[in-house]
N, C-alpha and C. Protein backbone atom coordinates (compact mmCIF):
# COMPACT_ATOMS: atom_id res chain seq x y z
N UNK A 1 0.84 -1.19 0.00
CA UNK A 1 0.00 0.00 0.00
C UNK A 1 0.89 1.25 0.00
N UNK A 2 0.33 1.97 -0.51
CA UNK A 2 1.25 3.72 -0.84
C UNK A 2 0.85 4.55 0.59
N UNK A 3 1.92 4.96 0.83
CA UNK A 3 1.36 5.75 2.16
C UNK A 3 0.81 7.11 1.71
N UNK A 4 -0.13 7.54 2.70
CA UNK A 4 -0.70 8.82 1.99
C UNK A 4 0.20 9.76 3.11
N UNK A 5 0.07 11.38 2.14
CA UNK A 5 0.92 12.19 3.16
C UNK A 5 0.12 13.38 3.12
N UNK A 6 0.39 13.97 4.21
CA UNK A 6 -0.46 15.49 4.53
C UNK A 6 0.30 16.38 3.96
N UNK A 7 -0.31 17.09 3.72
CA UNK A 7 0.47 18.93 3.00
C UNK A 7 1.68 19.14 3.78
N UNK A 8 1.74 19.20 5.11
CA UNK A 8 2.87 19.27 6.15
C UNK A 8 3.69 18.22 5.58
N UNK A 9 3.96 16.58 5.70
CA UNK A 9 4.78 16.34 5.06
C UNK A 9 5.21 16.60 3.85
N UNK A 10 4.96 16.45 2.98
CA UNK A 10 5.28 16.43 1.68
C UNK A 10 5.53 17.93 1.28
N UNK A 11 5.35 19.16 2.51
CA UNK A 11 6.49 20.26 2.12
C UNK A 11 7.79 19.76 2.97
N UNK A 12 7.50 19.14 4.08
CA UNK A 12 8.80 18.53 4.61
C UNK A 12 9.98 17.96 3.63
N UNK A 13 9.53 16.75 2.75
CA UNK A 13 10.19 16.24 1.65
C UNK A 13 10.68 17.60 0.79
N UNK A 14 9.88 18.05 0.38
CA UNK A 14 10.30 18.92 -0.46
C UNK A 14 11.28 19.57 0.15
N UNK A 15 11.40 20.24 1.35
CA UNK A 15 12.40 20.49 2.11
C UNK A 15 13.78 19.82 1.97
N UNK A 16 13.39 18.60 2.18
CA UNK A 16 14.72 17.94 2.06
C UNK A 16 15.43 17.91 0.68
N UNK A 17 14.48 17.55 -0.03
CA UNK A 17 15.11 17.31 -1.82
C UNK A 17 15.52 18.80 -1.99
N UNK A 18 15.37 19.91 -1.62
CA UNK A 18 15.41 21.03 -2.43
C UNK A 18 16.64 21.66 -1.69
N UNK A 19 17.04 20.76 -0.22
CA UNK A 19 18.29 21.07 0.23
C UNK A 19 19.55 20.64 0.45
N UNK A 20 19.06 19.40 -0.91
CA UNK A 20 20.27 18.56 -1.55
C UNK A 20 21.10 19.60 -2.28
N UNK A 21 20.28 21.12 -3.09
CA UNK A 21 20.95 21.60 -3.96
C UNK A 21 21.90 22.74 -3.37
N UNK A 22 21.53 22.72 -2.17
CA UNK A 22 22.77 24.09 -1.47
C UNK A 22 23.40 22.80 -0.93
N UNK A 23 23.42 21.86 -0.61
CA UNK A 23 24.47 20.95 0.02
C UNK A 23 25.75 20.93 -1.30
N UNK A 24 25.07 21.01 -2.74
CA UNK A 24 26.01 20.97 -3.79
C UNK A 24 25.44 19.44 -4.65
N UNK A 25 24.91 19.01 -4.25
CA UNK A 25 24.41 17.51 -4.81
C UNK A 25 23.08 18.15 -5.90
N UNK A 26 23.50 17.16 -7.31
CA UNK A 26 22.21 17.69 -8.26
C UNK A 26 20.86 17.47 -8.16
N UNK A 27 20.24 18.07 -8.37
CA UNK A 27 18.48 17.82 -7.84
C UNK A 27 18.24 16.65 -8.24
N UNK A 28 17.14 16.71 -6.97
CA UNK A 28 16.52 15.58 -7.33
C UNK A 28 14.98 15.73 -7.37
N UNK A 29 14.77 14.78 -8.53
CA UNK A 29 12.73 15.51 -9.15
C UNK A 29 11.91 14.12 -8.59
N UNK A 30 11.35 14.98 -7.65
CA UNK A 30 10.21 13.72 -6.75
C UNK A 30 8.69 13.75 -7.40
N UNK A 31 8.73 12.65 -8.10
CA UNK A 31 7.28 12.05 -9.03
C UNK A 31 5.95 12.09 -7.57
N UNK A 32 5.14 12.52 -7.70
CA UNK A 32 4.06 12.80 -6.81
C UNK A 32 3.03 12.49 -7.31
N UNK A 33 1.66 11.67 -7.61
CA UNK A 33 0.29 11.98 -7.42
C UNK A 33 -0.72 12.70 -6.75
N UNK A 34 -1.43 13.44 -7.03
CA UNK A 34 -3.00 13.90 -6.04
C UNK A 34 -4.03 13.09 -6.97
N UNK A 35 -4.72 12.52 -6.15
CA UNK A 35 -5.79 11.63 -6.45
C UNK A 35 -7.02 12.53 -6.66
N UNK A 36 -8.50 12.55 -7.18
CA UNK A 36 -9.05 13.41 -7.07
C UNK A 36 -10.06 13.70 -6.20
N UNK A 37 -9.51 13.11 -4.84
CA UNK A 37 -9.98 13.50 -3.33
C UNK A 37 -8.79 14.37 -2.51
N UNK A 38 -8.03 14.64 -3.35
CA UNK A 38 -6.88 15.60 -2.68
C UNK A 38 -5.58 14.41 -2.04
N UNK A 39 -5.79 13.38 -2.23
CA UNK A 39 -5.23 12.26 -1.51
C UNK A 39 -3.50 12.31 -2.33
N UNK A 40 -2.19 12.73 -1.36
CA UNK A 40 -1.09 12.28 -1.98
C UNK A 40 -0.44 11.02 -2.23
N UNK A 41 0.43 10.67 -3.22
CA UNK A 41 0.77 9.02 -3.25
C UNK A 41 2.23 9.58 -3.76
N UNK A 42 3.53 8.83 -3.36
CA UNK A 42 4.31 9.36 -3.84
C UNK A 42 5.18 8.45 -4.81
N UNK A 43 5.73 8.68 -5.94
CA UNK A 43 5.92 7.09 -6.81
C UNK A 43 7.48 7.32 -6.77
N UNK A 44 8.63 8.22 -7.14
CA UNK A 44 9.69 7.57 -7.04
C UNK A 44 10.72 9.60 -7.13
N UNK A 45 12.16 9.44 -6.91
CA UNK A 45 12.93 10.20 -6.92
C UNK A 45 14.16 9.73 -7.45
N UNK A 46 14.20 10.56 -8.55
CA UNK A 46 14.95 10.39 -9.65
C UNK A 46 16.63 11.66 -9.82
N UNK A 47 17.61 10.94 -9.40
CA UNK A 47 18.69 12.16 -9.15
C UNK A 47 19.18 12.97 -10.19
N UNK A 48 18.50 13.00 -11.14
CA UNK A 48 19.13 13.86 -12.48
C UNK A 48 17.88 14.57 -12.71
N UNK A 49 18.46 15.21 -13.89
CA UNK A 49 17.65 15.96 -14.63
C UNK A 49 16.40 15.32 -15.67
N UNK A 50 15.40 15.58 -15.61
CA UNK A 50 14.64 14.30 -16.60
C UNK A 50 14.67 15.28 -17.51
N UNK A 51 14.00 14.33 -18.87
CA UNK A 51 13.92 14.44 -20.25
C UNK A 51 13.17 15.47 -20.10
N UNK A 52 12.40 15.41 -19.50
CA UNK A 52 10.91 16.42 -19.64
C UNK A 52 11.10 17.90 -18.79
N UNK A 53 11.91 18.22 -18.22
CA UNK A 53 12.29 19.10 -17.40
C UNK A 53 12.18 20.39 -18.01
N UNK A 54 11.91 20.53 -19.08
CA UNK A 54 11.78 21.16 -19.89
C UNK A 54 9.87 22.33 -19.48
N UNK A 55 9.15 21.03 -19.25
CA UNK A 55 7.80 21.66 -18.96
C UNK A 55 7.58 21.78 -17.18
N UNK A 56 8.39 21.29 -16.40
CA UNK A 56 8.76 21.93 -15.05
C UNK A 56 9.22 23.16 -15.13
N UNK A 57 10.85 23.43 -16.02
CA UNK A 57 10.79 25.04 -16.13
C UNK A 57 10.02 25.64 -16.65
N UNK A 58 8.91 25.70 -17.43
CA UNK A 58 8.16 26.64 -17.69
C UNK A 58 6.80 26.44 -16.64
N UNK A 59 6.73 25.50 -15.99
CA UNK A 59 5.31 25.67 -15.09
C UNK A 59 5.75 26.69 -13.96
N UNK A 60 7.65 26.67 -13.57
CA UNK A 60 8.18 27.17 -12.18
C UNK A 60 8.68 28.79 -12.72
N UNK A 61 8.93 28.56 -13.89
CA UNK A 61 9.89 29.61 -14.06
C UNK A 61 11.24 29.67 -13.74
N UNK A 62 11.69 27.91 -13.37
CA UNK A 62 13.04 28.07 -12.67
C UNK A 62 13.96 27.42 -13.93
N UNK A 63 15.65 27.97 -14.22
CA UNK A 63 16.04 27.14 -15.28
C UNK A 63 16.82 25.82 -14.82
N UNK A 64 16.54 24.81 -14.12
CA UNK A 64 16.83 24.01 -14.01
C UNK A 64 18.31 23.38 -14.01
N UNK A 65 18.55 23.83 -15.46
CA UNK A 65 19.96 23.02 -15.94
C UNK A 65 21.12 24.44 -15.56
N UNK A 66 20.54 25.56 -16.00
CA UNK A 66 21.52 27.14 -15.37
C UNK A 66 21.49 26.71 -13.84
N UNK A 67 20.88 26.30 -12.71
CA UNK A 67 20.70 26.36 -11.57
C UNK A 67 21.30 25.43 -11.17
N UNK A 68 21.45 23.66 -11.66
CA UNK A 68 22.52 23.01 -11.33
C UNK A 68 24.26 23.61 -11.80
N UNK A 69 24.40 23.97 -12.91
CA UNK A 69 25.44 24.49 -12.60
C UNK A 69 26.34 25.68 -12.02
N UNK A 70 25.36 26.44 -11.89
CA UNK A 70 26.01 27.13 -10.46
C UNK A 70 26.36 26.64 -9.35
N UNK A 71 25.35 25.86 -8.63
CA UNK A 71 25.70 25.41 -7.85
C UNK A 71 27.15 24.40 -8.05
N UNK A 72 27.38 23.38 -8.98
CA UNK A 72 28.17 22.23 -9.26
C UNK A 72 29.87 23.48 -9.07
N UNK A 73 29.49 24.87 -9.83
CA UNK A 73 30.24 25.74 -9.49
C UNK A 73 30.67 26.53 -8.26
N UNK A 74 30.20 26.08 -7.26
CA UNK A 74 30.14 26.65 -6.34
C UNK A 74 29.46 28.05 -5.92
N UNK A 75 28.75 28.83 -7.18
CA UNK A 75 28.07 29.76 -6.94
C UNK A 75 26.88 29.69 -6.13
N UNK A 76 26.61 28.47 -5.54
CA UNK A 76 25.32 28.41 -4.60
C UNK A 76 24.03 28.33 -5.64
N UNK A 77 22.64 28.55 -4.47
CA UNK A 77 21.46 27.96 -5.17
C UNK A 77 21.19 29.65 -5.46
N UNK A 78 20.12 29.81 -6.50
CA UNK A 78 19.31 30.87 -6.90
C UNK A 78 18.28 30.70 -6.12
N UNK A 79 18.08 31.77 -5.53
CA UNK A 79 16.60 31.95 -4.81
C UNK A 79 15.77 32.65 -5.88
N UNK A 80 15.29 32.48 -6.71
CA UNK A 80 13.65 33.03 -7.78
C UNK A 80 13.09 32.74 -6.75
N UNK A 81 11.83 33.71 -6.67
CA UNK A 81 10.30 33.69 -6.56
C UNK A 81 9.94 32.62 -7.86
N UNK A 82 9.38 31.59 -7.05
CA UNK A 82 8.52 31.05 -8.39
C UNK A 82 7.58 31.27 -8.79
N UNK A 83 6.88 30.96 -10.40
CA UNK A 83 5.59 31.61 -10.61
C UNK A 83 4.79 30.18 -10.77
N UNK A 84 3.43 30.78 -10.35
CA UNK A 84 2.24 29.70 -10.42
C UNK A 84 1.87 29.56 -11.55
N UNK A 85 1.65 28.20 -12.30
CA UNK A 85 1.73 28.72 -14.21
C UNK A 85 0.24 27.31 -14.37
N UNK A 86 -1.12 27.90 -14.32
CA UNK A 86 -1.90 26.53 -14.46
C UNK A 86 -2.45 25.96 -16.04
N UNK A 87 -1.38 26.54 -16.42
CA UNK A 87 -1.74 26.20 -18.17
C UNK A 87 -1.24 24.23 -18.41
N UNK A 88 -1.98 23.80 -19.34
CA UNK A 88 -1.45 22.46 -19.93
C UNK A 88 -0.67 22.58 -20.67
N UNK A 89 0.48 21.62 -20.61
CA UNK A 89 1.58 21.65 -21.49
C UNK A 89 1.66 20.27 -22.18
N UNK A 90 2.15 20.51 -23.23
CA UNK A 90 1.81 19.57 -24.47
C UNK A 90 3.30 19.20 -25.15
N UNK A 91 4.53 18.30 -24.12
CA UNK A 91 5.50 18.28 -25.58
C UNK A 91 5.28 17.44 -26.68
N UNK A 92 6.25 17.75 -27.50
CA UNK A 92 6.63 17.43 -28.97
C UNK A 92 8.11 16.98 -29.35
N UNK A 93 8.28 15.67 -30.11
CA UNK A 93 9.51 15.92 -30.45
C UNK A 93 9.27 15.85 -31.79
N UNK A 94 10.73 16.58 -32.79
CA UNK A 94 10.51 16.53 -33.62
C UNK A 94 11.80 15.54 -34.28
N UNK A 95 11.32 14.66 -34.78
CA UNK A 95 12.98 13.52 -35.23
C UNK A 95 12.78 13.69 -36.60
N UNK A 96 14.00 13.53 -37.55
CA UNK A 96 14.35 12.91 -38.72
C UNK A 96 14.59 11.27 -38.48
N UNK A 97 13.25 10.77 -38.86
CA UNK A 97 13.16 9.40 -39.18
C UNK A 97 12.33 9.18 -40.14
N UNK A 98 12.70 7.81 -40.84
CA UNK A 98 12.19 7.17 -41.60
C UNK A 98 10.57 6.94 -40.97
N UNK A 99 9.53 7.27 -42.26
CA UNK A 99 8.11 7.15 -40.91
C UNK A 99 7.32 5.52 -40.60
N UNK A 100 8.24 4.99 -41.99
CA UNK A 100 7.84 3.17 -41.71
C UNK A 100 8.50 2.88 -41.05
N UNK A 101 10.02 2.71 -41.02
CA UNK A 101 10.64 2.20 -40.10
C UNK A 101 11.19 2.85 -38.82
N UNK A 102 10.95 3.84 -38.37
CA UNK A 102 11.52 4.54 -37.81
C UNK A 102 12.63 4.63 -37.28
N UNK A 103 13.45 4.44 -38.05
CA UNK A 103 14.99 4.65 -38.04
C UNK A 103 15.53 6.19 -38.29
N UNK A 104 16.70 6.56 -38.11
CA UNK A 104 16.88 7.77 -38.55
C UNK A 104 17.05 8.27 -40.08
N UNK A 105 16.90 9.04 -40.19
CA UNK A 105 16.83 9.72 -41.76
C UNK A 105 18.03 10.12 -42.22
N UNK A 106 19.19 10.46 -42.02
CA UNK A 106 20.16 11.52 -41.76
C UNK A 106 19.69 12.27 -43.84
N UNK A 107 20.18 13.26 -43.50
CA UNK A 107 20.76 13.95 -44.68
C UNK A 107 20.68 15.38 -44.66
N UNK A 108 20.20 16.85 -45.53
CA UNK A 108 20.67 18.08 -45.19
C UNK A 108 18.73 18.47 -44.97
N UNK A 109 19.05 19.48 -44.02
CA UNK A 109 17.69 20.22 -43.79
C UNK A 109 17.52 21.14 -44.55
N UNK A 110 16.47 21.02 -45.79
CA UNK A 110 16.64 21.96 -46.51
C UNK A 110 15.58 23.76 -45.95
N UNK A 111 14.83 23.39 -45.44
CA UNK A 111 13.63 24.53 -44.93
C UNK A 111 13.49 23.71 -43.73
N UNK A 112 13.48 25.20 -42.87
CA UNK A 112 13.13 24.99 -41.12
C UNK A 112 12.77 26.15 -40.62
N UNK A 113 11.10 26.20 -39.99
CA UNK A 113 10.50 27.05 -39.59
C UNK A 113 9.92 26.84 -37.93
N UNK A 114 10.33 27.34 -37.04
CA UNK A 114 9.83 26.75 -35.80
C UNK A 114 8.59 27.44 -35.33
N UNK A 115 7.53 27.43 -34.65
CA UNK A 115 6.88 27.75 -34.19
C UNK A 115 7.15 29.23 -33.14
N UNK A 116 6.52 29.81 -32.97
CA UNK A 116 6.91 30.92 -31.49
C UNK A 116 5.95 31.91 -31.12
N UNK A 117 6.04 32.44 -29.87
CA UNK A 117 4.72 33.05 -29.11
C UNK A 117 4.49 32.90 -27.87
N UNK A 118 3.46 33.26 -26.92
CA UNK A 118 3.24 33.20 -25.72
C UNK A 118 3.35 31.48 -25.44
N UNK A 119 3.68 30.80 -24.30
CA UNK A 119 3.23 29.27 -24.26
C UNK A 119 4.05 28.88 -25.46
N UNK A 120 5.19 29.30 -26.20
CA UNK A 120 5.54 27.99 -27.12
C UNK A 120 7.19 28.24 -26.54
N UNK A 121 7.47 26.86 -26.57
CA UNK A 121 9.33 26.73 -26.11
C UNK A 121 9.98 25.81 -27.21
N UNK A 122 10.87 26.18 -27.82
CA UNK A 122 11.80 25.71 -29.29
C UNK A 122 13.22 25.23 -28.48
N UNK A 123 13.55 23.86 -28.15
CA UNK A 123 14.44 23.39 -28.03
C UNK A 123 15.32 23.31 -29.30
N UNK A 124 16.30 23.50 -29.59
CA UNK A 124 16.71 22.85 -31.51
C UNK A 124 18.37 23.44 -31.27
N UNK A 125 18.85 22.18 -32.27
CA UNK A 125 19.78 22.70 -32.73
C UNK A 125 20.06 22.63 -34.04
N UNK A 126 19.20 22.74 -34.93
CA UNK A 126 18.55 22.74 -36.03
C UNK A 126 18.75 24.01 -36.79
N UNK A 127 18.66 23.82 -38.03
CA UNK A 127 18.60 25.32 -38.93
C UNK A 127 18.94 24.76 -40.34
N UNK A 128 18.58 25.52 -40.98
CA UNK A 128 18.65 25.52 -42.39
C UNK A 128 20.01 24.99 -43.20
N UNK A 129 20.40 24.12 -43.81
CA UNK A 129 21.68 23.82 -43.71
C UNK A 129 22.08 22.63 -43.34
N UNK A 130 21.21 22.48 -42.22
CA UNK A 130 22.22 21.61 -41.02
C UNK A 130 22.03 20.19 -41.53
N UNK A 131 23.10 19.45 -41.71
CA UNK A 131 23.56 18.31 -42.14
C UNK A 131 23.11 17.19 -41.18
N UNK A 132 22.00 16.62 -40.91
CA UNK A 132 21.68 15.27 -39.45
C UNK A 132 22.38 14.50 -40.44
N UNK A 133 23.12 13.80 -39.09
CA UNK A 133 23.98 12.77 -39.59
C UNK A 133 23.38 11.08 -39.18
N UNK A 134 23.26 10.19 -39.53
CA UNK A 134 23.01 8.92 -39.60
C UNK A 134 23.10 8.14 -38.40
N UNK A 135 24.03 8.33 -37.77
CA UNK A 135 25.05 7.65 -36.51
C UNK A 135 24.57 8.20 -35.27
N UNK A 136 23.83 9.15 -34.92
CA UNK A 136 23.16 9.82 -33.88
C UNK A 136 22.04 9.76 -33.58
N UNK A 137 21.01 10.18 -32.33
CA UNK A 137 20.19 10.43 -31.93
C UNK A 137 19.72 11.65 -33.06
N UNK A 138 18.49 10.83 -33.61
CA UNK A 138 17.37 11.60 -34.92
C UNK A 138 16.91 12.74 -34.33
N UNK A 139 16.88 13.12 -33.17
CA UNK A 139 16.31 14.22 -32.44
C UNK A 139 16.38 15.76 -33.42
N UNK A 140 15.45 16.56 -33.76
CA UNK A 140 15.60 17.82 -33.98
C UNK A 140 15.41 18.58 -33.56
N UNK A 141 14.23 18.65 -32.38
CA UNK A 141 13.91 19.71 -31.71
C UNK A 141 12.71 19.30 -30.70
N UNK A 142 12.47 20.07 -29.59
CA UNK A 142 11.90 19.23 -28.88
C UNK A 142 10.94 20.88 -28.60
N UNK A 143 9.17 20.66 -29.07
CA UNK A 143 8.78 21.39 -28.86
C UNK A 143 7.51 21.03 -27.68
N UNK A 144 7.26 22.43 -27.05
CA UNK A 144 6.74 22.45 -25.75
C UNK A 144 5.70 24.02 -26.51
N UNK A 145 4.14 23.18 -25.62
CA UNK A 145 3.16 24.14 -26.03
C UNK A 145 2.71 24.27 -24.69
N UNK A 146 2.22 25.63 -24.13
CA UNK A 146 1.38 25.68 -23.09
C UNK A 146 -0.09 25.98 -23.38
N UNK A 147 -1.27 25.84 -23.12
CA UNK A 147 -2.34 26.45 -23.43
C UNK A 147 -2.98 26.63 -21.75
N UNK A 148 -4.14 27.41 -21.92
CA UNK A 148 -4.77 27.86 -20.93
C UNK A 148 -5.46 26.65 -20.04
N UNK A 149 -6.46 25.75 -21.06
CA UNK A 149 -7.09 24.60 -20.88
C UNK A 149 -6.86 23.58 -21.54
N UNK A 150 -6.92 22.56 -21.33
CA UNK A 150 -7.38 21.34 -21.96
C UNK A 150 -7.96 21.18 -22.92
């Protein structure tokens, strides 16, 4: 059985995980449920940076990957005010693959237009030109939408 936790704990935890990062140790992102009786469940803590961290910084406003390395630098933690952000976020990746087999595609990008605006985030290292090569991760860009609702 999952233990359930009160608001008091589970800022406690948070306490602790969030004072791994002035100790100098890299964050760590604690997976949480609320059930829809308000009920917490907590599923696991993961010591890196996840894939998706991407739509945490834009729900917090915090930059995540700038903020571990200061610290790893010894510049200490950033105190931001965080912001409350209750929009849905929607990522995207965008790969050069084959669409039957999904293998990678490699060859030159001839036209590349990204999206942009309130709620949109353009990961890429992509551009017009750019040669994807065969031997790598197909990845092109990893896009992130916020909207108001559902």
């Amino acid at each position: 059985m999952v233990e359930q936790k009160s608001p008091t704990e589970i800022g406690s935890e948070f306490v602790r995980v969030h004072v791994q990062w002035v100790s100098g140790v890299w964050a760590h992102i604690q997976i949480s449920l609320w059930d829809k009786h308000g009920e917490f469940y907590f599923l696991e803590v993961n010591p890196r940076v996840q894939v998706e961290h991407t739509i945490t910084e834009m729900i917090t406003g915090v930059d995540l990957v700038k903020m571990g390395i200061r610290v790893a630098a010894g510049e200490g933690f950033l105190s931001n005010k965080k912001k409350s952000n209750s929009r849905a976020f929607y990522p995207m990746r965008l790969n050069a693959e084959d669409p039957i087999k999904f293998t990678p595609s490699p060859g030159k990008l001839w036209d590349c237009h990204f999206p942009g605006g309130r709620g949109v985030r353009v990961d890429t290292h992509a551009h017009i030109g750019y040669e994807m090569p065969g031997c790598f991760d197909s990845l092109l860009a990893k896009l992130i939408v916020g909207v108001k609702t559902r």
